[in-house]
C-alpha atoms as a PDB file:
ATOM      1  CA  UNK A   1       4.046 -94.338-332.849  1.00  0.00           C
ATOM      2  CA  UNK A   2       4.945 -90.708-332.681  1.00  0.00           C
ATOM      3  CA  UNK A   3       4.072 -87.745-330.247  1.00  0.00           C
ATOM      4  CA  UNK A   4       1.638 -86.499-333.578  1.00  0.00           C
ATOM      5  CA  UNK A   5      -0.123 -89.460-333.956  1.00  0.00           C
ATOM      6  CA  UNK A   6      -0.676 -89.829-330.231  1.00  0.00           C
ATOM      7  CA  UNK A   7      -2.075 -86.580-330.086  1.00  0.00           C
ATOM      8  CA  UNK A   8      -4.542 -86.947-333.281  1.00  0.00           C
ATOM      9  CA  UNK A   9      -5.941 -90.164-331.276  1.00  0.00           C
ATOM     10  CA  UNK A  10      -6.086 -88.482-328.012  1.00  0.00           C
ATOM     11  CA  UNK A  11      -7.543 -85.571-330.006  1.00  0.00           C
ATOM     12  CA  UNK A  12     -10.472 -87.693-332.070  1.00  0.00           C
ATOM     13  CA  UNK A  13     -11.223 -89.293-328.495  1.00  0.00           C
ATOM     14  CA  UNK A  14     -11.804 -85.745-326.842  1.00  0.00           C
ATOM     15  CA  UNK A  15     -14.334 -84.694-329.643  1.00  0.00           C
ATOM     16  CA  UNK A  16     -16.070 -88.373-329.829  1.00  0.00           C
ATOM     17  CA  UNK A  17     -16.641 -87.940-326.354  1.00  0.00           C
ATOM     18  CA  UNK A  18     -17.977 -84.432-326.705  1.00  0.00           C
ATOM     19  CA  UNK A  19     -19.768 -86.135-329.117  1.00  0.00           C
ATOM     20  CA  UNK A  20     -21.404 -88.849-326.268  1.00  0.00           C
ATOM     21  CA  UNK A  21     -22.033 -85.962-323.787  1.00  0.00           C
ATOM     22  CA  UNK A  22     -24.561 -84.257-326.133  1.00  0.00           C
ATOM     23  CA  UNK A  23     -26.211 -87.571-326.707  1.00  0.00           C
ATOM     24  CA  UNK A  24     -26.224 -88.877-323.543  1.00  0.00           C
ATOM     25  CA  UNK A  25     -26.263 -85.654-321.467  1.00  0.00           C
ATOM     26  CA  UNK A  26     -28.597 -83.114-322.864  1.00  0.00           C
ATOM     27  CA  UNK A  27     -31.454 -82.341-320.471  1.00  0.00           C
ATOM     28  CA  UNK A  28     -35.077 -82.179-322.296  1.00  0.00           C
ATOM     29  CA  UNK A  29     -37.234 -79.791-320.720  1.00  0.00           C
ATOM     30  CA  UNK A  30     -39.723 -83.087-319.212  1.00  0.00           C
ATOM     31  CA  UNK A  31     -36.732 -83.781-317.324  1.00  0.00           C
ATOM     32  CA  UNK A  32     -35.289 -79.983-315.990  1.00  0.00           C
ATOM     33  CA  UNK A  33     -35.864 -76.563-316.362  1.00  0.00           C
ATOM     34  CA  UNK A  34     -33.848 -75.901-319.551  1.00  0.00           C
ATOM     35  CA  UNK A  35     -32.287 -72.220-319.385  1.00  0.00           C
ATOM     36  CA  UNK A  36     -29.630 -72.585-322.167  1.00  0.00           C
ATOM     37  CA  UNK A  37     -30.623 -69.416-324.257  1.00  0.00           C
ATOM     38  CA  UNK A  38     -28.985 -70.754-327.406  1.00  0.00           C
ATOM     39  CA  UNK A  39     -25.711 -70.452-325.530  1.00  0.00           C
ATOM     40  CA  UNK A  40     -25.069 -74.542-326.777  1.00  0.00           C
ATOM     41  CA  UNK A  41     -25.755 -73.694-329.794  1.00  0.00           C
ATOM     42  CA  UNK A  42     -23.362 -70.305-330.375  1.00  0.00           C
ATOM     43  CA  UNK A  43     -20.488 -72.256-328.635  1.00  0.00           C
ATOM     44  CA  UNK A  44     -20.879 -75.381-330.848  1.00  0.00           C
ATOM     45  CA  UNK A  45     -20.591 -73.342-333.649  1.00  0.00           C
ATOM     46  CA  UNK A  46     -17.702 -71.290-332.124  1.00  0.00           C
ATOM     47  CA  UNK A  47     -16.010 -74.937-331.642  1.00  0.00           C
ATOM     48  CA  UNK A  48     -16.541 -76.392-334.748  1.00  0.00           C
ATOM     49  CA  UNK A  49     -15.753 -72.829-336.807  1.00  0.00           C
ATOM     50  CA  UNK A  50     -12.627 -72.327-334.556  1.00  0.00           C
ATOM     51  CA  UNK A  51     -11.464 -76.214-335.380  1.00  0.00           C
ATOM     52  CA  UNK A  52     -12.050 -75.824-339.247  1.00  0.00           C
ATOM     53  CA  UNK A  53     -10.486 -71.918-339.205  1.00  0.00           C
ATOM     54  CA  UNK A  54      -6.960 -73.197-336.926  1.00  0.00           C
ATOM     55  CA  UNK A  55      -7.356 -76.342-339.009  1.00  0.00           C
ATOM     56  CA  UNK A  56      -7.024 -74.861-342.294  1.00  0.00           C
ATOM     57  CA  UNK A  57      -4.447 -72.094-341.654  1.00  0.00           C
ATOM     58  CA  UNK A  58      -2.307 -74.023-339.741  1.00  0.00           C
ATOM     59  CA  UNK A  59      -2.347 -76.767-342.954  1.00  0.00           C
ATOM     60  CA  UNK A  60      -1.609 -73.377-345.412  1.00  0.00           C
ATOM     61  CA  UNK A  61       0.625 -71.362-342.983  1.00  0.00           C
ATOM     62  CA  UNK A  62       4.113 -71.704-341.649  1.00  0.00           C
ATOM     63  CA  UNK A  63       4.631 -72.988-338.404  1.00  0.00           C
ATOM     64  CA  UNK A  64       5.193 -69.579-336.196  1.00  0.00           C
ATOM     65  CA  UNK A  65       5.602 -70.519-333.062  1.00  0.00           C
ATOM     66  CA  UNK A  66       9.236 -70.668-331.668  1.00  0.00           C
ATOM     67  CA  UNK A  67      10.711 -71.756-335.208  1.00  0.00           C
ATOM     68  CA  UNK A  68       8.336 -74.511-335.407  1.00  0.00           C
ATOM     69  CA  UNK A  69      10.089 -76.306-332.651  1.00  0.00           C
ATOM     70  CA  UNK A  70       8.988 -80.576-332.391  1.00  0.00           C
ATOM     71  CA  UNK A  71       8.903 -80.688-328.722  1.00  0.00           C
ATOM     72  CA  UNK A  72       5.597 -77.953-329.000  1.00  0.00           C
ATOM     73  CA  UNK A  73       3.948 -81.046-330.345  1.00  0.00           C
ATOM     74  CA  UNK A  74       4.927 -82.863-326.750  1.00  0.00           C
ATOM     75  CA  UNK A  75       3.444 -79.659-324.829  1.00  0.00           C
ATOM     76  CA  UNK A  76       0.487 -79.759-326.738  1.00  0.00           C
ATOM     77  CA  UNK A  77      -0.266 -83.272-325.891  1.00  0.00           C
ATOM     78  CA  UNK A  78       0.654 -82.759-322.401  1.00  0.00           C
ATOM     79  CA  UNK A  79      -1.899 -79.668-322.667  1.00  0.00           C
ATOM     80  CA  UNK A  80      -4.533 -81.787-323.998  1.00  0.00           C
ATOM     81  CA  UNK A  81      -4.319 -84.361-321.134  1.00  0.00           C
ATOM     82  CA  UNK A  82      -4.005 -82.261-318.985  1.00  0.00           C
ATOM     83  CA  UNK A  83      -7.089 -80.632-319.701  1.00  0.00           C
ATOM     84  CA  UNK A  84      -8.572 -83.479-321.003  1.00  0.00           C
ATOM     85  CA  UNK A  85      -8.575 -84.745-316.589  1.00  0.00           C
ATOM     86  CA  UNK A  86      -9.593 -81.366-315.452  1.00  0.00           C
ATOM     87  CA  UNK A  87     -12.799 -81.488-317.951  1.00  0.00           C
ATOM     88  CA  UNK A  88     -13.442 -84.994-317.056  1.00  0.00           C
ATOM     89  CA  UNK A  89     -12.823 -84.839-313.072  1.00  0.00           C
ATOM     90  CA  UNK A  90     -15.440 -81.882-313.138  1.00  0.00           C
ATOM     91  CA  UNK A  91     -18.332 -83.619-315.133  1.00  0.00           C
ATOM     92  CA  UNK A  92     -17.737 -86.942-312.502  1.00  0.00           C
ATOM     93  CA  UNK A  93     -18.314 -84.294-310.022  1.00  0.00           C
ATOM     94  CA  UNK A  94     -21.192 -82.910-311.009  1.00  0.00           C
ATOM     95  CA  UNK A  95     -22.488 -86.579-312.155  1.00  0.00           C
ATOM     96  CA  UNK A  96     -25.824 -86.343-313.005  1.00  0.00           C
ATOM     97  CA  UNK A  97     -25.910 -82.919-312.721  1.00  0.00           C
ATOM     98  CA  UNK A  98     -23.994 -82.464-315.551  1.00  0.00           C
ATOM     99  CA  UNK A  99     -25.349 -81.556-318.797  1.00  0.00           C
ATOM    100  CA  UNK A 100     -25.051 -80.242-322.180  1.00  0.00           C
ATOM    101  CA  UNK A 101     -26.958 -77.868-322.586  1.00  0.00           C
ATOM    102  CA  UNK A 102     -27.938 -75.065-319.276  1.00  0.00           C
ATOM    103  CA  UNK A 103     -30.473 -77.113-317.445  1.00  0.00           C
ATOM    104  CA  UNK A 104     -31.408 -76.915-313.712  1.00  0.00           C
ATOM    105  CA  UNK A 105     -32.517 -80.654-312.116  1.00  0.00           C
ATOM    106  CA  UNK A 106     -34.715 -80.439-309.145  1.00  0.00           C
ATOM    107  CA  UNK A 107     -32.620 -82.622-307.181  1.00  0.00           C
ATOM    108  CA  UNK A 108     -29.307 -80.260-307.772  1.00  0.00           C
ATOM    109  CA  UNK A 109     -27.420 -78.417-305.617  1.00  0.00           C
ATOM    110  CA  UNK A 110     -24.595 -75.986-305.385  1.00  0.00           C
ATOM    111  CA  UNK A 111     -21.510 -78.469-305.587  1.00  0.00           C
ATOM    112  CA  UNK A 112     -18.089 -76.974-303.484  1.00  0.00           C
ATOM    113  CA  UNK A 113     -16.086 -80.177-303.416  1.00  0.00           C
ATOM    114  CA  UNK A 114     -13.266 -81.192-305.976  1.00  0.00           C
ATOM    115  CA  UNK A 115     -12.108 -78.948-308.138  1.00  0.00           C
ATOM    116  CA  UNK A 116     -15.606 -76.703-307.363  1.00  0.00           C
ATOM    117  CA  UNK A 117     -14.268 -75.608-303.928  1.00  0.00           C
ATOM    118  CA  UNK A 118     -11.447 -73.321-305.964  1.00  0.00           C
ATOM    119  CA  UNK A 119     -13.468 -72.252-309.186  1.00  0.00           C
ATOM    120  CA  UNK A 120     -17.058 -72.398-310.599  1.00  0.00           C
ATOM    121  CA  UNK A 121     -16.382 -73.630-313.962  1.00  0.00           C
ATOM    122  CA  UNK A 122     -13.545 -76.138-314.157  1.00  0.00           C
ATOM    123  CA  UNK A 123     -15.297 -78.129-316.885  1.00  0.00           C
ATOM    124  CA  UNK A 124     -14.745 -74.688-319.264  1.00  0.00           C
ATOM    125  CA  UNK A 125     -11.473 -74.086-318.244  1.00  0.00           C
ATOM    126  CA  UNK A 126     -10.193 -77.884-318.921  1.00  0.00           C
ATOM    127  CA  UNK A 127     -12.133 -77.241-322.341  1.00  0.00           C
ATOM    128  CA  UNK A 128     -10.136 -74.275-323.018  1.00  0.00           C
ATOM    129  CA  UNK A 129      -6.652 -76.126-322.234  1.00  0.00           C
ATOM    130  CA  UNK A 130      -7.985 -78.867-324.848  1.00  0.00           C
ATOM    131  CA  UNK A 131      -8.694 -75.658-327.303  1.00  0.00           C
ATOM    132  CA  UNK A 132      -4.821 -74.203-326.571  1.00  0.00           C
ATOM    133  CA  UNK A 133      -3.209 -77.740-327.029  1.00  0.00           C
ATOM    134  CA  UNK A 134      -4.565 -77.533-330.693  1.00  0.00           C
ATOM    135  CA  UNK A 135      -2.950 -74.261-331.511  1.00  0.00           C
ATOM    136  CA  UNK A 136       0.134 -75.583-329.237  1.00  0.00           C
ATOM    137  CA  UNK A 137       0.336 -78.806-331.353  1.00  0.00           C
ATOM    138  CA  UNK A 138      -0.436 -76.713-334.812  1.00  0.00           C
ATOM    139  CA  UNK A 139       2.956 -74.829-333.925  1.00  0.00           C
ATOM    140  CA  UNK A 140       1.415 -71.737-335.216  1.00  0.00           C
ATOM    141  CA  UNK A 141       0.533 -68.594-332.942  1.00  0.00           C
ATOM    142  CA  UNK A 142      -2.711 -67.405-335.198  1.00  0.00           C
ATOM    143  CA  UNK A 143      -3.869 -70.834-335.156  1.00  0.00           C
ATOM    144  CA  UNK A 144      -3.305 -70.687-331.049  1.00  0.00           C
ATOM    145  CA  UNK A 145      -5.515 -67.195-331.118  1.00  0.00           C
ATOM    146  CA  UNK A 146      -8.041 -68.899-333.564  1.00  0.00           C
ATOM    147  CA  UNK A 147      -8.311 -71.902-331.088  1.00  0.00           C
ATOM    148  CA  UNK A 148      -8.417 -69.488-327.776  1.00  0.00           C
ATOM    149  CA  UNK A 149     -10.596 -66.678-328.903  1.00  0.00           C
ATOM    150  CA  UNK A 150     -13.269 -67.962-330.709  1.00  0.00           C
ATOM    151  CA  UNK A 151     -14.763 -70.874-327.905  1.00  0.00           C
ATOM    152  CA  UNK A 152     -13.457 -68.821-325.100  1.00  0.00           C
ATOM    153  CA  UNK A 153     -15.713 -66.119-326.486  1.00  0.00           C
ATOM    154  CA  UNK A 154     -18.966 -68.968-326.404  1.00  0.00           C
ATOM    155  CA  UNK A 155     -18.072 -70.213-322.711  1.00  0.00           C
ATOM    156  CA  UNK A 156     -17.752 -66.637-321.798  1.00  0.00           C
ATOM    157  CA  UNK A 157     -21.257 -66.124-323.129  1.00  0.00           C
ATOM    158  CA  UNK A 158     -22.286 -69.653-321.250  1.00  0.00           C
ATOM    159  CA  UNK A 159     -21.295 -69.428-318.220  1.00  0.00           C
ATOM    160  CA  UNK A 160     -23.228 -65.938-318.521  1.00  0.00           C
ATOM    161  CA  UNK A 161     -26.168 -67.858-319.071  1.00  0.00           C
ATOM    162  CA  UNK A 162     -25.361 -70.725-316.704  1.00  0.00           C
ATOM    163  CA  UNK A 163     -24.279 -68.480-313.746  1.00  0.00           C
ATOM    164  CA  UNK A 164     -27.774 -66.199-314.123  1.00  0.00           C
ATOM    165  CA  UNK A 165     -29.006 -69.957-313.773  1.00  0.00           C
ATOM    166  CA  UNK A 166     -28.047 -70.790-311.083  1.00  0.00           C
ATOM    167  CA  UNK A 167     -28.328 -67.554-309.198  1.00  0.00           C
ATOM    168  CA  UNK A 168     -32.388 -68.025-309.953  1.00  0.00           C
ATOM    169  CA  UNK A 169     -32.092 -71.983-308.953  1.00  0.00           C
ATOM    170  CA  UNK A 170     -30.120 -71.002-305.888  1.00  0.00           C
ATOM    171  CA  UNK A 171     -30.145 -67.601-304.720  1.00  0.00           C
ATOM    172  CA  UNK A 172     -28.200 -66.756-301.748  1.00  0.00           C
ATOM    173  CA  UNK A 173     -26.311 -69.834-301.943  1.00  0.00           C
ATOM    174  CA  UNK A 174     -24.896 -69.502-305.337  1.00  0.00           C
ATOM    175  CA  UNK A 175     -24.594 -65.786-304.435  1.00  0.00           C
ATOM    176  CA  UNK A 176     -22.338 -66.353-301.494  1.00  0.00           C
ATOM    177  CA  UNK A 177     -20.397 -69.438-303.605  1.00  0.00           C
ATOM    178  CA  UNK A 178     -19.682 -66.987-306.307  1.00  0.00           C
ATOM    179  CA  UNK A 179     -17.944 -64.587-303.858  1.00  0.00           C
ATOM    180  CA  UNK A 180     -15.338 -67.288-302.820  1.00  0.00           C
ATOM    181  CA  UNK A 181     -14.398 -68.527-305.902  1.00  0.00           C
ATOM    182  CA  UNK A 182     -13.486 -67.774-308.977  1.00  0.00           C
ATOM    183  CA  UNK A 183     -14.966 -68.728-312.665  1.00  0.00           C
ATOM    184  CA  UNK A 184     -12.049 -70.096-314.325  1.00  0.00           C
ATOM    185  CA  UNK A 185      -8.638 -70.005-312.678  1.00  0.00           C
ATOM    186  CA  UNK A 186      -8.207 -69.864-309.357  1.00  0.00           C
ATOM    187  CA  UNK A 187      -7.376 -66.431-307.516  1.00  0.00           C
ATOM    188  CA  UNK A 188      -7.588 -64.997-311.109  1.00  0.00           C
ATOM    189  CA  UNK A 189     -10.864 -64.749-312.898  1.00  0.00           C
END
């Protein structure tokens, strides 16, 4: 089987299990205070419209990126695993904390450990290394800024949303938290 195959599979299991965390994860409001603000729904549609827009240039557009070189299908598998664990590792953190939509449980609290105790939103930034491998494995630079912009712009707007959240839910705590650590990559941003 080649690296391109590999990475379709690899890619249809990310989104089916996307798909499972808005089943299985969504908090209804009998079971949290639900704070979301329509930021699931703008970034769903930021995903999906960013997916269909690289998906379609990239299929009617030569491949840009360093001549179109194979091994950029390699790096953008390695990219997708790679975030792929980093997205994965944070939702096991959280456990049942985590969940689709911006929701505040009564028995959560502000989680440092793991990959929380160097930035606030690891789950977004492993997302966004999934969104790069696309426009990494598409081998086209507009399809990379199609795949970066558009749901970077939603999580931008979500974590927004989640961190005015929290900063209600927590006060202080999340206050001083959000001083020693970063939202995406650490020492960064």
């Amino acid at each position: 089987m080649n690296t391109s195959k590999v990475f379709e599979y690899v890619c249809w299991a990310w989104c089916g299990s996307e798909l499972l965390l808005q089943i299985v994860t969504r908090t209804s409001r009998s079971t949290g205070t639900v704070k979301d603000r329509g930021s699931l729904l703008i970034l769903v549609g930021a995903i999906w419209a960013s997916f269909w827009w690289a998906g379609w240039y990239g299929a009617t557009h030569a491949r840009t990126m360093f001549g179109g070189a194979p091994w950029l299908i390699t790096a953008g598998l390695v990219l997708l695993l790679v975030g792929l664990a980093i997205r994965w590792t944070a939702i096991l953190t959280l456990g049942t904390s985590f969940s689709v939509n911006v929701a505040i449980h009564a028995t959560q609290t502000v989680r440092k450990t793991g990959l929380y105790r160097w930035m606030r939103h690891p789950s977004y930034t492993g997302a966004i290394l999934c969104f790069a491998s696309v426009g990494v494995e598409e081998r086209n630079w507009v399809c990379l800024a199609i795949m970066l912009v558009l749901p970077t712009a939603g999580l931008i707007y979500r974590i927004h949303v989640e961190e005015r959240a929290l900063t209600e839910a927590f006060g202080q705590e999340y206050t001083e938290y959000s001083k020693v650590t970063k939202r995406l990559v650490p020492g960064v941003y």
